[in-house]
Protein backbone atom coordinates (compact mmCIF):
# COMPACT_ATOMS: atom_id res chain seq x y z
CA UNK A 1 0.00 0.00 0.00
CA UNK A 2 1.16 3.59 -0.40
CA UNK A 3 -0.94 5.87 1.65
CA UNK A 4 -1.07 9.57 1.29
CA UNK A 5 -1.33 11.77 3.95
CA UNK A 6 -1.67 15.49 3.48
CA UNK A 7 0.41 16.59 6.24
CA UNK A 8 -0.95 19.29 9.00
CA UNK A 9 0.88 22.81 7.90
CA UNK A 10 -0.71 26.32 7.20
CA UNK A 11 1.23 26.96 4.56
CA UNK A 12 2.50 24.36 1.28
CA UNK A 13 5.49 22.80 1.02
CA UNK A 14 7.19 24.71 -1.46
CA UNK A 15 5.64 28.61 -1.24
CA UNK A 16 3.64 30.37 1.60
CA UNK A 17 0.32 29.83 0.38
CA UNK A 18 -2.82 28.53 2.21
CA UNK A 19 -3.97 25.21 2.98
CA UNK A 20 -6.77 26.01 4.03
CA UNK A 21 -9.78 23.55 2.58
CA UNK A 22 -12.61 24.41 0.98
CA UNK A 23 -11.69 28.27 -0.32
CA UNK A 24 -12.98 29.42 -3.77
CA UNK A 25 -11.27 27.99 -6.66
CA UNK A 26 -7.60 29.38 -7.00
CA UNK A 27 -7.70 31.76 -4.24
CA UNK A 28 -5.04 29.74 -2.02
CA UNK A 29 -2.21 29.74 -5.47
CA UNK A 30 0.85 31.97 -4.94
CA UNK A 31 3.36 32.06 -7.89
CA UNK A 32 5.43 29.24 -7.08
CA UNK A 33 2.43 26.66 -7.22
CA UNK A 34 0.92 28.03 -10.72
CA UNK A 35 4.82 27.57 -11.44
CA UNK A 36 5.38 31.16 -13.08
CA UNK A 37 8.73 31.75 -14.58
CA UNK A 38 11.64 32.74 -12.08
CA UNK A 39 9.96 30.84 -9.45
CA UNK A 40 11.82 28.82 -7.00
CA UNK A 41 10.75 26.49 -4.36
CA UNK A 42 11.56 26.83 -0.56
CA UNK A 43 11.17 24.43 1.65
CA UNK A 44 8.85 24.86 4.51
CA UNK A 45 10.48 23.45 7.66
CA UNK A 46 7.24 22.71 9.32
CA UNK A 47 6.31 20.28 6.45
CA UNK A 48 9.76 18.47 7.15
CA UNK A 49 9.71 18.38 10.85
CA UNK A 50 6.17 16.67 10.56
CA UNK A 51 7.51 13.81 8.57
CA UNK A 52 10.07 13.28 11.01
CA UNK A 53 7.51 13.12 13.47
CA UNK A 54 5.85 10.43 11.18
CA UNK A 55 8.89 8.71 10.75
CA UNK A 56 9.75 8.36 14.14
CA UNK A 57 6.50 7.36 15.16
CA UNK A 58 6.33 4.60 12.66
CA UNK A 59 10.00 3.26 14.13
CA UNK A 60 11.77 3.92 10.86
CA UNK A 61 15.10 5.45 10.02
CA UNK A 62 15.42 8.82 10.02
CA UNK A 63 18.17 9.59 7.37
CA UNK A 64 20.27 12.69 7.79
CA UNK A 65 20.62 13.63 4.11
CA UNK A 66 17.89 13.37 1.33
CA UNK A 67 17.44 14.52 -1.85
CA UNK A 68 14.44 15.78 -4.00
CA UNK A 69 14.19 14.78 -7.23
CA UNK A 70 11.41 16.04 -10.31
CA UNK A 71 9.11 13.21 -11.78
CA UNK A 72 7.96 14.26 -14.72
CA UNK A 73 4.76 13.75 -16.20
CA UNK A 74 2.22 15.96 -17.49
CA UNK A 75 -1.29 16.55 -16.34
CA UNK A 76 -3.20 19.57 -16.82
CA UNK A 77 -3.60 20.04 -12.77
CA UNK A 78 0.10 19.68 -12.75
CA UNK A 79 0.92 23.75 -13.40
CA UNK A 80 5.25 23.07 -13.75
CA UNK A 81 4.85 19.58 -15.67
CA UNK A 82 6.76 17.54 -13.06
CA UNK A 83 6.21 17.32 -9.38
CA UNK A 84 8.84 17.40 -6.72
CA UNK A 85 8.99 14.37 -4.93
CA UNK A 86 11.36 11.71 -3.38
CA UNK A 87 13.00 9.07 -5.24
CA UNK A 88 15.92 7.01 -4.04
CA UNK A 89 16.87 9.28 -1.21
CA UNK A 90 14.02 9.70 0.87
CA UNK A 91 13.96 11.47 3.96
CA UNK A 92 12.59 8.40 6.55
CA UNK A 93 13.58 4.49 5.59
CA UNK A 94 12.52 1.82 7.17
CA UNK A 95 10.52 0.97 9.72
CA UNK A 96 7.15 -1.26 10.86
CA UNK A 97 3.51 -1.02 12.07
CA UNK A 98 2.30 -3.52 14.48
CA UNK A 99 -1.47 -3.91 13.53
CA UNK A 100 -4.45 -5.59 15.34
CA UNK A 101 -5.92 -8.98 13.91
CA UNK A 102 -8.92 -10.91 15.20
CA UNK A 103 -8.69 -12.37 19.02
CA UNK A 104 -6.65 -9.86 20.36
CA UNK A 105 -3.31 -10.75 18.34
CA UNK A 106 -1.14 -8.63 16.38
CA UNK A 107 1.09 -9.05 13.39
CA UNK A 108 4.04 -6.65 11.92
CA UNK A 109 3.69 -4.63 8.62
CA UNK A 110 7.12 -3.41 7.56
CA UNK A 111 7.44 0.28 6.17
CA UNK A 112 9.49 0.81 2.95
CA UNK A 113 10.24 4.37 3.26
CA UNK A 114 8.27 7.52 3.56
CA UNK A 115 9.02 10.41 1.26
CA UNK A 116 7.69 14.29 0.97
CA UNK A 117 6.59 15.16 -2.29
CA UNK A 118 3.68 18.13 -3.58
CA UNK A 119 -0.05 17.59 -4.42
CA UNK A 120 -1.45 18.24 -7.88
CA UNK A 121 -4.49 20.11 -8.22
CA UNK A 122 -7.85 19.20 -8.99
CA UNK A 123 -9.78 19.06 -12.33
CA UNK A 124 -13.57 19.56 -12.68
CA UNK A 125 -15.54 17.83 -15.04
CA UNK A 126 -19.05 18.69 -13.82
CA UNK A 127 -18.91 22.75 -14.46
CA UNK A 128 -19.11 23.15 -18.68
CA UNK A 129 -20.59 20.62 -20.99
CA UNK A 130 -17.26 20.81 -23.18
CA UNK A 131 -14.63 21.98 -21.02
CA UNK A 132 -12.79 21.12 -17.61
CA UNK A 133 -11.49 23.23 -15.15
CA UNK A 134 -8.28 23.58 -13.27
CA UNK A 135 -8.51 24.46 -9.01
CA UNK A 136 -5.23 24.89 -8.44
CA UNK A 137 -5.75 25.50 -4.51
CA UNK A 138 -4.47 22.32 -3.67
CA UNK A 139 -1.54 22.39 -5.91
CA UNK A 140 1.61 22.31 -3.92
CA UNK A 141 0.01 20.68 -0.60
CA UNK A 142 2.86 18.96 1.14
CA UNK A 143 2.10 14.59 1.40
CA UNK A 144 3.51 12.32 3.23
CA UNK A 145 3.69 9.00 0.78
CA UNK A 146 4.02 5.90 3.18
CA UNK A 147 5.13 2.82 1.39
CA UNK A 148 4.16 -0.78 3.07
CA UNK A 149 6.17 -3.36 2.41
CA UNK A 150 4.46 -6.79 0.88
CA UNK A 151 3.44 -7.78 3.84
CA UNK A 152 -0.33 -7.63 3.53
CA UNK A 153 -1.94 -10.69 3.30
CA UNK A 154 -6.11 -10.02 2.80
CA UNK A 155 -8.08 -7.07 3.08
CA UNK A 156 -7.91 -7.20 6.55
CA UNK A 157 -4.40 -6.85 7.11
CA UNK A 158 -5.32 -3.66 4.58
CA UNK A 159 -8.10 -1.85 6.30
CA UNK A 160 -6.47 -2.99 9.95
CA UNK A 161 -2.78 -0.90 8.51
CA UNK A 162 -4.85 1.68 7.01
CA UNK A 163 -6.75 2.40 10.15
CA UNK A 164 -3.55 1.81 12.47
CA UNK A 165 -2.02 4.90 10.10
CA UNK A 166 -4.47 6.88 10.55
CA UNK A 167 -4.50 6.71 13.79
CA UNK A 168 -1.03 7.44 14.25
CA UNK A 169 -1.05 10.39 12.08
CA UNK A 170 -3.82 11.69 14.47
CA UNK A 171 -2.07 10.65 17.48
CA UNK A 172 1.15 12.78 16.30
CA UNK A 173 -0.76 16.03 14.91
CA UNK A 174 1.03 15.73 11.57
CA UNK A 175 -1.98 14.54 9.71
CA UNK A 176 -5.61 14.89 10.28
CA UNK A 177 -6.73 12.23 8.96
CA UNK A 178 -9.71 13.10 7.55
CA UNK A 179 -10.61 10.74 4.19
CA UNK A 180 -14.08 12.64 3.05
CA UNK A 181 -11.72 15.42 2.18
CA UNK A 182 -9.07 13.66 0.73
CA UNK A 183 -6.82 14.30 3.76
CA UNK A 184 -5.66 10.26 3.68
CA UNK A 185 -6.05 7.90 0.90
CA UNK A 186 -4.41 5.40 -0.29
CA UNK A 187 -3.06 3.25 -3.19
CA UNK A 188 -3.73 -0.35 -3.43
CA UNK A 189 -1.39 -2.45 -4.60
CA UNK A 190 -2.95 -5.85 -5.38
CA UNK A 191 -1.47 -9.65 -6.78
CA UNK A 192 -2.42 -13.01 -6.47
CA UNK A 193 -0.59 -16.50 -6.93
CA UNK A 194 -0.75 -19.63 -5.68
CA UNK A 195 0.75 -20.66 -2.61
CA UNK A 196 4.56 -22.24 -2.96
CA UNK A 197 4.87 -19.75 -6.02
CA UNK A 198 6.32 -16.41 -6.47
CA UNK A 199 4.46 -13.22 -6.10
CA UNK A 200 1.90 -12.17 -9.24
CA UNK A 201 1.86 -9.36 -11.36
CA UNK A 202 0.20 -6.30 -9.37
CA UNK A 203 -2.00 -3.90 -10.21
CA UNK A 204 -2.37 -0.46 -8.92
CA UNK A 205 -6.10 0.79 -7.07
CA UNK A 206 -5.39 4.78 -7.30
CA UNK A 207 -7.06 7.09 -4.91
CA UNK A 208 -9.00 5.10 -2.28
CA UNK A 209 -10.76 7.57 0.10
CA UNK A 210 -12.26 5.30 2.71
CA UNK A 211 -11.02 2.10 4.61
CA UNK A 212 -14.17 0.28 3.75
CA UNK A 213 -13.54 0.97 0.12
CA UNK A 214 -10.18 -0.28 0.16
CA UNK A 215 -11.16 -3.74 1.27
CA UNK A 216 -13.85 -3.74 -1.30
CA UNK A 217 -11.45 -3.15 -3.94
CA UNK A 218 -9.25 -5.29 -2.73
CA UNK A 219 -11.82 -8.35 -2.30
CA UNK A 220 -13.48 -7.38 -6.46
CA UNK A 221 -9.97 -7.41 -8.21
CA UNK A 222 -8.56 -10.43 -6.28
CA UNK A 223 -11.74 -11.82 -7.94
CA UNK A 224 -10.89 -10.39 -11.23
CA UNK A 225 -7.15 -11.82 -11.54
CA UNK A 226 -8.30 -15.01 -10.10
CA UNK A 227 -10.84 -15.09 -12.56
CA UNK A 228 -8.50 -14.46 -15.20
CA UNK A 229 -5.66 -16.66 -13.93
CA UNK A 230 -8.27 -19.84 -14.26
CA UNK A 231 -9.00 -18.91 -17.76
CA UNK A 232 -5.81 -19.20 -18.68
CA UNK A 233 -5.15 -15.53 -18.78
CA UNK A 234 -2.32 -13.11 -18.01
CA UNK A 235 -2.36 -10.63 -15.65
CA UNK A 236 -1.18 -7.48 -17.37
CA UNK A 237 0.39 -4.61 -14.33
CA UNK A 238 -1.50 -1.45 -14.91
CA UNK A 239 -3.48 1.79 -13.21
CA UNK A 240 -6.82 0.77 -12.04
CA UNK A 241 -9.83 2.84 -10.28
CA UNK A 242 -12.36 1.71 -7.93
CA UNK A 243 -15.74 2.48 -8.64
CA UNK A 244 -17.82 2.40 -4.87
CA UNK A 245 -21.20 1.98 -7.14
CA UNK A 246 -20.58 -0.51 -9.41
CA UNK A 247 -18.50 -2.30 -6.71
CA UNK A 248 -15.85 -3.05 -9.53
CA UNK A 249 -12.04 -2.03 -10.47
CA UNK A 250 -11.82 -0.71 -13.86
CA UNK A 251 -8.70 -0.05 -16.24
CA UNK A 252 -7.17 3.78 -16.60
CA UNK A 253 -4.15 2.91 -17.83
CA UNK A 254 -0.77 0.34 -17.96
CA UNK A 255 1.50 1.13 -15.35
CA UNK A 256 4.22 3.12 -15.45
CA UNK A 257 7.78 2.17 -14.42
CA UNK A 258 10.06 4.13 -12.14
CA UNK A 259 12.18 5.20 -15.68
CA UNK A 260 9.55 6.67 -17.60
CA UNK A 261 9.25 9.48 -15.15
CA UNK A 262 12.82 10.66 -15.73
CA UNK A 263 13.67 10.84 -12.35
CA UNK A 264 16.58 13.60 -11.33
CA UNK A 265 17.43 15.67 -8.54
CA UNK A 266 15.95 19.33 -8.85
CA UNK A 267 18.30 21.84 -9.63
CA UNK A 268 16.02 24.14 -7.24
CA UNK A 269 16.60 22.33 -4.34
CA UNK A 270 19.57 21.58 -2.24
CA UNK A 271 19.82 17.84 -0.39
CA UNK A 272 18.17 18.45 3.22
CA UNK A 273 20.79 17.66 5.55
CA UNK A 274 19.17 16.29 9.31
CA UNK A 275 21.39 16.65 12.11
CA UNK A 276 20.67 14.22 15.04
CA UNK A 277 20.15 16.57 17.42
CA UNK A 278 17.42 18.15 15.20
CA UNK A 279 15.93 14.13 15.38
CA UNK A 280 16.99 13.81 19.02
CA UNK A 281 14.94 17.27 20.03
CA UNK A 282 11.96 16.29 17.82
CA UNK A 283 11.51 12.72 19.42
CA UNK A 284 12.40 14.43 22.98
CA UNK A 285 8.51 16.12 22.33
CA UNK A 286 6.73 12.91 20.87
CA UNK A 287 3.37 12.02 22.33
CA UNK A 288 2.63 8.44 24.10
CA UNK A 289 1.18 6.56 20.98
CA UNK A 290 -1.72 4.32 20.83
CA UNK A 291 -0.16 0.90 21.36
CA UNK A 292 2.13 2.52 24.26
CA UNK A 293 -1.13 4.05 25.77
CA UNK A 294 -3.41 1.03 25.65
CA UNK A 295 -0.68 -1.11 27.18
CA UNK A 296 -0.42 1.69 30.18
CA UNK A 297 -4.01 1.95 30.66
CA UNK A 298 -4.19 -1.77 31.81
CA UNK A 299 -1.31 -2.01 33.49
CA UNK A 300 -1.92 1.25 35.56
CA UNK A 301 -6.07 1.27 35.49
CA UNK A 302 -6.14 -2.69 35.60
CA UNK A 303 -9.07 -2.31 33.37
CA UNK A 304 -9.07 -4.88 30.44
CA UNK A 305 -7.13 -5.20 26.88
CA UNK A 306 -10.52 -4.99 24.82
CA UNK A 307 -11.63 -1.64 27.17
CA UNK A 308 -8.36 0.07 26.84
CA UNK A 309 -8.65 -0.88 23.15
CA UNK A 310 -11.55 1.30 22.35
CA UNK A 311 -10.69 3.84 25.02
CA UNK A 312 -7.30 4.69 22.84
CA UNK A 313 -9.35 4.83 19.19
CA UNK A 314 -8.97 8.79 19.40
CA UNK A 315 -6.17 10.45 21.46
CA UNK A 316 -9.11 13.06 22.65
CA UNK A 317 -11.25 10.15 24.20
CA UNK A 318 -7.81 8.33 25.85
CA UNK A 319 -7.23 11.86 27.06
CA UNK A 320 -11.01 12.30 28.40
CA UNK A 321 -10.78 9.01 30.00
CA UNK A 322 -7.86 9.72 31.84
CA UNK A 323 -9.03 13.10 33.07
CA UNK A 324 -12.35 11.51 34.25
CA UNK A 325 -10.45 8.54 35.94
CA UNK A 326 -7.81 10.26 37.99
CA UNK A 327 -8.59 9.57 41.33
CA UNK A 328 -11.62 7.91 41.19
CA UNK A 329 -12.71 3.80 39.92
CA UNK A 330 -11.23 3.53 36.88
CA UNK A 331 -13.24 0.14 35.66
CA UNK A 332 -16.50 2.85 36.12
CA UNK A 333 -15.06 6.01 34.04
CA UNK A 334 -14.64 3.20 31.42
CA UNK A 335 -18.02 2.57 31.63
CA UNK A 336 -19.68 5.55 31.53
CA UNK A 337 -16.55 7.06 28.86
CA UNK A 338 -17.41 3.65 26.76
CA UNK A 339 -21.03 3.23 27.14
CA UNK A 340 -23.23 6.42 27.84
CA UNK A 341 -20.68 9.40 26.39
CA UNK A 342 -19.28 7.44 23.51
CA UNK A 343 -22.70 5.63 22.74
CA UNK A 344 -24.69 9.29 22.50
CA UNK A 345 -22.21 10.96 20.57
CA UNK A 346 -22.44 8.01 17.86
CA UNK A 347 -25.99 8.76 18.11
CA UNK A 348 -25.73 12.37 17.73
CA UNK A 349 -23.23 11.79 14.46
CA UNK A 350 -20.98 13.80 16.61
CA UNK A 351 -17.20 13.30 17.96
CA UNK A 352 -15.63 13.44 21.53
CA UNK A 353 -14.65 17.27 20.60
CA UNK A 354 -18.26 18.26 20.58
CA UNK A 355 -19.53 16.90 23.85
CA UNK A 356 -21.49 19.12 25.39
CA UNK A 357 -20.62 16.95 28.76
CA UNK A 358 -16.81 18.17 30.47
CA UNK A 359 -14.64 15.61 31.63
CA UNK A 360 -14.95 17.37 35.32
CA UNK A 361 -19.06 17.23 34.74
CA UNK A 362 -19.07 13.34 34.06
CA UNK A 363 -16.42 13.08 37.20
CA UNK A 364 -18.92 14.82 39.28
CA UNK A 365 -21.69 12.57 38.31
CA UNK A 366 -19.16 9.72 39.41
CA UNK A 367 -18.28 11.12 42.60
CA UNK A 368 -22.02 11.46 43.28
CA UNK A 369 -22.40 7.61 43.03
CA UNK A 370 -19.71 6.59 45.21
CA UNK A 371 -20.56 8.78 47.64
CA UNK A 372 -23.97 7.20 47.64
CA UNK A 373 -26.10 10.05 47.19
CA UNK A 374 -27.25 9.16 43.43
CA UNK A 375 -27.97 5.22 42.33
CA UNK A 376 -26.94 4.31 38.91
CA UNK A 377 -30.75 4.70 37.45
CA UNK A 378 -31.00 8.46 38.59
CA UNK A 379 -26.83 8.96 37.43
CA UNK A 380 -28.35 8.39 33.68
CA UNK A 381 -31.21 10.77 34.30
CA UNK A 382 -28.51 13.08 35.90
CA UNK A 383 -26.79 12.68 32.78
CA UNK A 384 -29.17 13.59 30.37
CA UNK A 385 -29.96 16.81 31.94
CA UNK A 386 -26.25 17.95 32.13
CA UNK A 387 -26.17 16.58 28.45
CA UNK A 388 -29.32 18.82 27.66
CA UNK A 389 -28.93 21.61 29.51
CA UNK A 390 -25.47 22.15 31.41
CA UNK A 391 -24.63 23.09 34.81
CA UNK A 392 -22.83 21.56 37.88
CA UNK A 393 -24.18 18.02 38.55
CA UNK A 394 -23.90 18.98 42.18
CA UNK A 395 -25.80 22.14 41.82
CA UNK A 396 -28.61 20.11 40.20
CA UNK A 397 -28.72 16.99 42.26
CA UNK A 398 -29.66 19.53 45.36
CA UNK A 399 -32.34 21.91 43.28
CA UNK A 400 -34.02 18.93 41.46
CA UNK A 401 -34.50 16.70 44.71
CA UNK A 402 -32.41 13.94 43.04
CA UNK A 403 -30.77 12.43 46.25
CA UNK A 404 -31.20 8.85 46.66
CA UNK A 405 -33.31 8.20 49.46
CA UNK A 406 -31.21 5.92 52.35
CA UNK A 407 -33.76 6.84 55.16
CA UNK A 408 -34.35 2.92 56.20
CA UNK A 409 -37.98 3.55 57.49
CA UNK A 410 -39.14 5.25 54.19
CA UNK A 411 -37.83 2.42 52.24
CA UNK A 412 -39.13 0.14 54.90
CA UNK A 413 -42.70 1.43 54.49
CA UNK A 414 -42.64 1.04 50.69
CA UNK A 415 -41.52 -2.20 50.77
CA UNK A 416 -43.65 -3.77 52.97
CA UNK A 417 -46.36 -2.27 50.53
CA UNK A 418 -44.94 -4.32 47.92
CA UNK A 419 -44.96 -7.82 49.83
CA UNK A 420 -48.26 -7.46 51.54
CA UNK A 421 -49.45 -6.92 47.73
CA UNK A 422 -48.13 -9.17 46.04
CA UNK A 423 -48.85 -12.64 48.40
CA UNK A 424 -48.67 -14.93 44.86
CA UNK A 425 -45.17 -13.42 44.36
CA UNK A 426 -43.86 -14.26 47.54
CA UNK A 427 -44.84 -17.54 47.50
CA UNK A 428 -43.40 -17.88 43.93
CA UNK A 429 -39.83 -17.00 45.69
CA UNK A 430 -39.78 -20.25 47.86
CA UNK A 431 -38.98 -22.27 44.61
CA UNK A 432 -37.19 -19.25 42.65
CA UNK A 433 -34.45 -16.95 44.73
CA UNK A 434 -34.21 -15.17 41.21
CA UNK A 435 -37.82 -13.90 41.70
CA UNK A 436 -36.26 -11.53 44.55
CA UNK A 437 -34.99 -8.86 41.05
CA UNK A 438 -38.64 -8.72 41.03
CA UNK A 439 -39.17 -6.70 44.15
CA UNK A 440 -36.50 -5.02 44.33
CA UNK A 441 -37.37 -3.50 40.87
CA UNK A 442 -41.20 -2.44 41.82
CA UNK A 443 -39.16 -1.23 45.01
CA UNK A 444 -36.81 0.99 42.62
CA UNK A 445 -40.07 2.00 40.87
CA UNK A 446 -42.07 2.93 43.11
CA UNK A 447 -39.76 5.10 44.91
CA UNK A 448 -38.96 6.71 41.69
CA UNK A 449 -35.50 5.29 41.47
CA UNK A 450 -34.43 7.24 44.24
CA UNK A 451 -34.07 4.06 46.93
CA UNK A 452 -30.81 2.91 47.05
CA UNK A 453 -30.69 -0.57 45.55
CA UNK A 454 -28.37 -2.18 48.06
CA UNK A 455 -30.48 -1.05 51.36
CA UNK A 456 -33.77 -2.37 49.51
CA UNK A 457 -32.07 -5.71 48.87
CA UNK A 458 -30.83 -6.19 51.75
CA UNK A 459 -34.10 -5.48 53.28
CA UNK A 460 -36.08 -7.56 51.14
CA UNK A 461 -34.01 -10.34 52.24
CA UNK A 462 -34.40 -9.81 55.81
CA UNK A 463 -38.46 -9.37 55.65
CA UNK A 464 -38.50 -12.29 53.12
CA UNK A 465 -36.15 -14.73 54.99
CA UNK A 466 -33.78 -15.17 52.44
């Protein structure tokens, strides 16, 4: 696989001009990107500190000089006719991925190399009945190209690394990850042989925008070359793109080889020499990764692998976790960070950044229920409010009358209403024990949820003679 990922700068990586996403067509093109005569590129030092970053959370080399070189092809998005890119000196080598498989086990992707190189622009087909049109406001946009190694063994393995990338990018800040806008995608490099044999011929999936997609286009052209393969055919290596409707591959062109872009270093553009204390000072502010993070969250929270696992999905929930857990039962925030936060912001199409619930809010609805003053049933009802409306879950528990009632002679009264009534029930209890949820549920009810569970059990028991 070769994944793009647009990496996180303000400006491009070659002139000062916007990134921004989503401005009019061609307002974010200085001179340098519509490649005007006399223009020369200079390199943005952001843009190169990020892939660092990338590099050295991927575990891969770092190397201390690099060179970038012009492929040269021509597209009509493509303003200078060749693009500056990386060739054979990239500035990261290689290093590995650990990804998740099914059952809790993990297997090792190696990484090729990753290499800086500009975006092209963006033609429009839809605007004229006879003519296209050139947006040039991406032109320029510095990517991070990630090369996989051969290591991929099903579609899986492809969406697994895909989403594992992703989430490191996001993790680091140097990508954000976002596929709808083009942020990440990927190419798909696909072959098939028999087992005992040598690798097949490949062909090239361009542009896949979504991890879903990519292990549909991986699962139709396996198909195809199987397909082919039976009949006798040949596999011939060429471009293909993946069409999400039809569910199907289909043919742009044969595939270019490494020569036929007429690689050479640009004459622009000095080789980027890396000291190692420029690496040593950039790994020195690294953040705790996600396969670092989830390992610490068991160990120090002692909650389990699977939790951890989906606690560590987005850096902002790990973080939201953590800030709800400190101090308190950390097997609970889980719960409640898991469950009831995470379940209504799926609900509400929205992400962690958008909760309208603080971390200290949910931790004050969890110190309510150890200290007893709140059961669980009234915590969710607690919750909703503050989800609704705001305010200090203290502050509300006190105005709203929410405290759990523990006065032993109120819940006393209301539960021998609920024997005395129910004379078929009790008897049913000799033969069943279970039958006791029963009661203790009409007990819950009828005092509005605000009993606390564990007196009305208890007492239950005791008048029942269990």
């Amino acid at each position: 696989m070769e994944v793009h990922a647009q990496v996180t700068s303000s400006a491009k990586l070659f002139s000062g001009a916007s990134t921004e996403f989503g401005g009019e067509p061609n307002s974010h093109v200085s001179l340098v990107d519509a490649a005007m005569p006399g223009m020369l590129p200079v390199i943005n030092e952001q843009c190169i500190r990020q892939a660092i970053r990338t590099g050295l959370g991927l575990k891969a080399k770092i190397n201390h000089r690099s060179v970038f070189d012009r492929k040269n092809y021509f597209y009509p998005d493509l303003p200078q006719g060749y693009q500056i890119s990386q060739y054979k000196s990239p500035i990261v080598g290689e290093g590995e991925v650990v990804i998740d498989i099914e059952d809790n086990k993990t297997t090792t992707i190696g990484i090729e190399r990753l290499h800086l190189e500009q975006d092209a622009g963006k033609l429009l087909h839809d605007q004229h009945p006879s003519m296209s049109y050139v947006d040039l406001n991406r032109c320029g946009v510095a990517l991070m190209e990630i090369v996989s190694k051969p290591d991929l063994r099903s579609f899986d393995d492809a969406m697994n690394f895909m989403f594992k990338i992703r989430q490191i990018v996001r993790y680091l800040g140097t990508c954000d990850g976002d596929m709808e806008k083009g942020s990440l995608r990927a190419d798909v490099n696909v072959s098939v042989h028999k087992l005992g044999t040598p690798f097949g011929t490949r062909c090239e999936i361009k542009n896949v925008n979504s991890i879903n997609f990519i292990g549909m286009a991986i699962e139709h052209e396996k198909m195809r070359q199987i397909e082919i393969l039976e009949e006798g055919g040949k596999i011939e290596q060429q471009t293909r793109l993946f069409d999400p409707d039809k569910l199907e591959t289909r043919s742009m062109r044969n595939k270019e080889e490494a020569h036929d872009y007429r690689y050479f270093p640009d004459p622009d553009l000095l080789p980027l020499e890396i000291t190692q204390a420029q690496i040593d000072e950039i790994m020195s502010q690294q953040p705790e990764l996600p396969d670092e993070k989830r390992a610490r969250f068991v160990a120090d929270y002692g909650i389990p692998y699977i939790t951890a696992h989906r606690l560590i999905f987005e850096r902002e929930t790990a973080d939201y976790f953590e800030a709800v857990a400190k101090g308190r039962d950390a097997k609970g925030a889980a719960n409640w960070v898991i469950n009831e936060l995470t379940g209504r912001l799926n609900k509400e199409g929205k992400d962690i950044s958008g909760t309208p619930v603080s971390a200290a809010q949910l931790g004050a609805v969890l110190d309510l229920i150890a200290e007893g003053l709140i059961s669980g049933k009234i915590a969710k009802d607690l919750f909703e409010i503050v989800w609704s409306e705001g305010g200090d879950p203290r502050a509300i528990v006190e105005q709203r009358g929410m405290k759990q009632v523990t006065d032993m002679a109120a819940i006393e009264k209301v539960v021998d209403e609920i024997v005395a009534g129910n004379p078929d029930k009790v008897a049913d209890l000799k033969t069943n024990p279970k039958a006791l949820g029963w009661f203790v549920g009409q007990a819950m009810k009828a005092s509005g949820g605000k009993a606390n569970p564990q007196s009305v059990n208890d007492l239950l028991k005791k008048k029942l003679g269990l």
